[in-house]
Protein backbone atom coordinates (compact mmCIF):
# COMPACT_ATOMS: atom_id res chain seq x y z
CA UNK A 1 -19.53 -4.54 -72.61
CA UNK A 2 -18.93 -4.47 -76.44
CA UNK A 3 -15.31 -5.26 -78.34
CA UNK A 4 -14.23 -3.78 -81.11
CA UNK A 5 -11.15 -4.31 -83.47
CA UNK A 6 -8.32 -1.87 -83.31
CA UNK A 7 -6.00 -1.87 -86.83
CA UNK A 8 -2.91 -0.30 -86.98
CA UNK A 9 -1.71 0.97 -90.42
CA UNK A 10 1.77 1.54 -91.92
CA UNK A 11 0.30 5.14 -92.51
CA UNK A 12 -2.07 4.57 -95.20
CA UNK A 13 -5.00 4.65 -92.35
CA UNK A 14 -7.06 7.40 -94.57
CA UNK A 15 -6.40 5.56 -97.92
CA UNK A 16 -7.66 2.07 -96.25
CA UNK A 17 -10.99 3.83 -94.90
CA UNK A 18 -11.68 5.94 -98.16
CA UNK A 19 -11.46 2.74 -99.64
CA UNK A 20 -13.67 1.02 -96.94
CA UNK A 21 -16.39 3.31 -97.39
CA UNK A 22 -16.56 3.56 -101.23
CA UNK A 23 -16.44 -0.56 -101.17
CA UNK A 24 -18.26 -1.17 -98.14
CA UNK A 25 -20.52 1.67 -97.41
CA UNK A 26 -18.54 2.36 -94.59
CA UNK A 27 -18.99 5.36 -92.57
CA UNK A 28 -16.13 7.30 -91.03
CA UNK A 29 -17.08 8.95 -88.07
CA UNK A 30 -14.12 10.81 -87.08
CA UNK A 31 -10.55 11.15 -88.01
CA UNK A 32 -8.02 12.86 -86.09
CA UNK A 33 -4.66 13.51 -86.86
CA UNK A 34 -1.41 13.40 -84.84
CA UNK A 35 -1.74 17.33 -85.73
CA UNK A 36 -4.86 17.40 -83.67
CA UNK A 37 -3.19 15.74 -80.52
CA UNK A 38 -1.41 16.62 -77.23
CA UNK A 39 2.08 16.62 -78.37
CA UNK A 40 1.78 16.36 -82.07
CA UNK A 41 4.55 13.29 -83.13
CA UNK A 42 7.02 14.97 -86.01
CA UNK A 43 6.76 13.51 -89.36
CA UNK A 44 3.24 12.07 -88.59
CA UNK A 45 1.14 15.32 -88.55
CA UNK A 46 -0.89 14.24 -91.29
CA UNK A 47 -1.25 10.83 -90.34
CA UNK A 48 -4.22 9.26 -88.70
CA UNK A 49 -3.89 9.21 -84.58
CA UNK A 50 -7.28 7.87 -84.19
CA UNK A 51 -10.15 7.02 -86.36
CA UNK A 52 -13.45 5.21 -86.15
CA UNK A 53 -15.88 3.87 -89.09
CA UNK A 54 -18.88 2.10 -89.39
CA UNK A 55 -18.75 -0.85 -91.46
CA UNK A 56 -22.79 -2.18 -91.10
CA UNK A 57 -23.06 -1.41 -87.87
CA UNK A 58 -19.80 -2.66 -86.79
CA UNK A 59 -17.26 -0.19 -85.41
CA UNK A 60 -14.13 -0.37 -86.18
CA UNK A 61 -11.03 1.66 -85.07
CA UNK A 62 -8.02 2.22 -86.66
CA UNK A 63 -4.80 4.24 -86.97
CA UNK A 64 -1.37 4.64 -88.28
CA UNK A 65 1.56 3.38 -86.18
CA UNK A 66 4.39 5.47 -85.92
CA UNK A 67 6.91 3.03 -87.70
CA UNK A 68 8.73 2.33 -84.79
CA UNK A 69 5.54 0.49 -83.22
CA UNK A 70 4.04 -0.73 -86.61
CA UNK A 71 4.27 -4.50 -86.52
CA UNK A 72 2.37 -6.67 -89.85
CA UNK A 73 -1.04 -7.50 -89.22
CA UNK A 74 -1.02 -11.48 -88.07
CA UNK A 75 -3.49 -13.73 -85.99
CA UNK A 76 -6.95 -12.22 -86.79
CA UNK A 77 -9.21 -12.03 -90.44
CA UNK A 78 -12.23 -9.54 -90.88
CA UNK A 79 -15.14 -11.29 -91.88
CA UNK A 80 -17.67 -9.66 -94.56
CA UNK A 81 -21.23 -11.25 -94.51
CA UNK A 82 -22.89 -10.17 -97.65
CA UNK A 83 -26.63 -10.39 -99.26
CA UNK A 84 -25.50 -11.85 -102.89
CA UNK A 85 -23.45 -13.56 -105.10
CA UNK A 86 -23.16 -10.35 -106.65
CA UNK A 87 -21.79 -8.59 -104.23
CA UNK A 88 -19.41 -11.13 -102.54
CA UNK A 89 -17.72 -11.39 -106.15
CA UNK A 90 -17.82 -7.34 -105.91
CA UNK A 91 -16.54 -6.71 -102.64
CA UNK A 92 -13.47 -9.51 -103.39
CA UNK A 93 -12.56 -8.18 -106.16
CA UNK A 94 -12.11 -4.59 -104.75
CA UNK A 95 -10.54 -5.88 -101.53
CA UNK A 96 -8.34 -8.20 -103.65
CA UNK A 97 -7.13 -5.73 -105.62
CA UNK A 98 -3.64 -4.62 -105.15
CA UNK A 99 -3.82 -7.40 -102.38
CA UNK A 100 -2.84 -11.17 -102.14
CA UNK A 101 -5.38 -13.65 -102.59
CA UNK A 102 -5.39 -16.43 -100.19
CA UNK A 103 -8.13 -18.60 -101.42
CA UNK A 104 -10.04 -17.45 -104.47
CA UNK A 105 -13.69 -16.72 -104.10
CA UNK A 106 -16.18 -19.69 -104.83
CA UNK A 107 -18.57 -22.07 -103.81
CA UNK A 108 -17.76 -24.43 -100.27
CA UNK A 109 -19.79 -26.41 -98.72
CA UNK A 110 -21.35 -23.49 -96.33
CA UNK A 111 -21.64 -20.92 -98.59
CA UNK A 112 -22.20 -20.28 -102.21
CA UNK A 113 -19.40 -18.08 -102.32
CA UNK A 114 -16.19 -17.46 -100.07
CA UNK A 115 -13.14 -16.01 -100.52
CA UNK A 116 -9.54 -15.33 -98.67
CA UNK A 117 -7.51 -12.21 -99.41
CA UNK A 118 -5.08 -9.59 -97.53
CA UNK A 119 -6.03 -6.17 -98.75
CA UNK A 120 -3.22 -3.67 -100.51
CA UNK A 121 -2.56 -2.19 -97.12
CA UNK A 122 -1.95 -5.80 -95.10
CA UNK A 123 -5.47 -6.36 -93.58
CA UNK A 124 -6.92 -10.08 -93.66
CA UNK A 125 -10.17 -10.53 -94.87
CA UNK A 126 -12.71 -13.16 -95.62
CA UNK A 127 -15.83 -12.36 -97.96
CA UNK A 128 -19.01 -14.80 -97.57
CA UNK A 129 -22.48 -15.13 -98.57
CA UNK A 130 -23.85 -18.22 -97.29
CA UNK A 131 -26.59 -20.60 -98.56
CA UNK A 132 -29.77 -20.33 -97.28
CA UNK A 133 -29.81 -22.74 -93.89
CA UNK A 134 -32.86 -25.51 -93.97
């Protein structure tokens, strides 16, 4: 059995995983439209129906809601483990950007940096890069 998280977006699906990719080396793995399904949904043609990407080896799904069905994003972060200082400073800054910051990226007593932020399009994250364990 595997889990995976399922993100709804207030229609800026493609935006959020072009962005995903460039910051994360994400890889989309498919995309389909509301164009592409069954009985296509006027005035979200273009919009993203379903879509997967690979964020390290983590898949994560994703679409846009019709607006009807969207509801904020509340209850759950997404966690990103990274391999430097460096890069947990990078990968804030890019997810902070345009975003809220909930709790500015810096040194705790787990990790030598962490961060809290809600991306431009409403998704929680936390960035960490933990000190080395004894």
């Amino acid at each position: 059995m595997k889990t995976n998280p399922y993100i709804f977006f207030d229609g800026d699906c493609r935006e959020a995983f072009a962005l995903y990719e460039k910051l994360l080396g994400a890889r989309v793995l498919s995309l389909m439209t509301y164009a592409d399904g069954p009985e296509p949904n006027p005035g979200m043609m273009d919009k993203v129906m379903h879509g997967r990407i690979d964020v390290g080896g983590t898949i994560i799904m994703a679409s846009d809601a019709p607006s009807d069905r969207y509801d904020k994003p509340a209850g759950f972060t997404l966690n990103v483990d990274t391999s430097s200082v460096a890069e947990a400073e990078r990968v804030f800054a890019g997810l902070s950007e345009g975003g809220t910051v909930r709790m500015p990226i810096g040194e705790t007593f787990w990790a030598e940096r962490f961060g809290m932020t809600v991306d431009r399009f409403g998704i929680p994250w936390m960035v960490n890069f933990e000190k080395p364990t004894e």
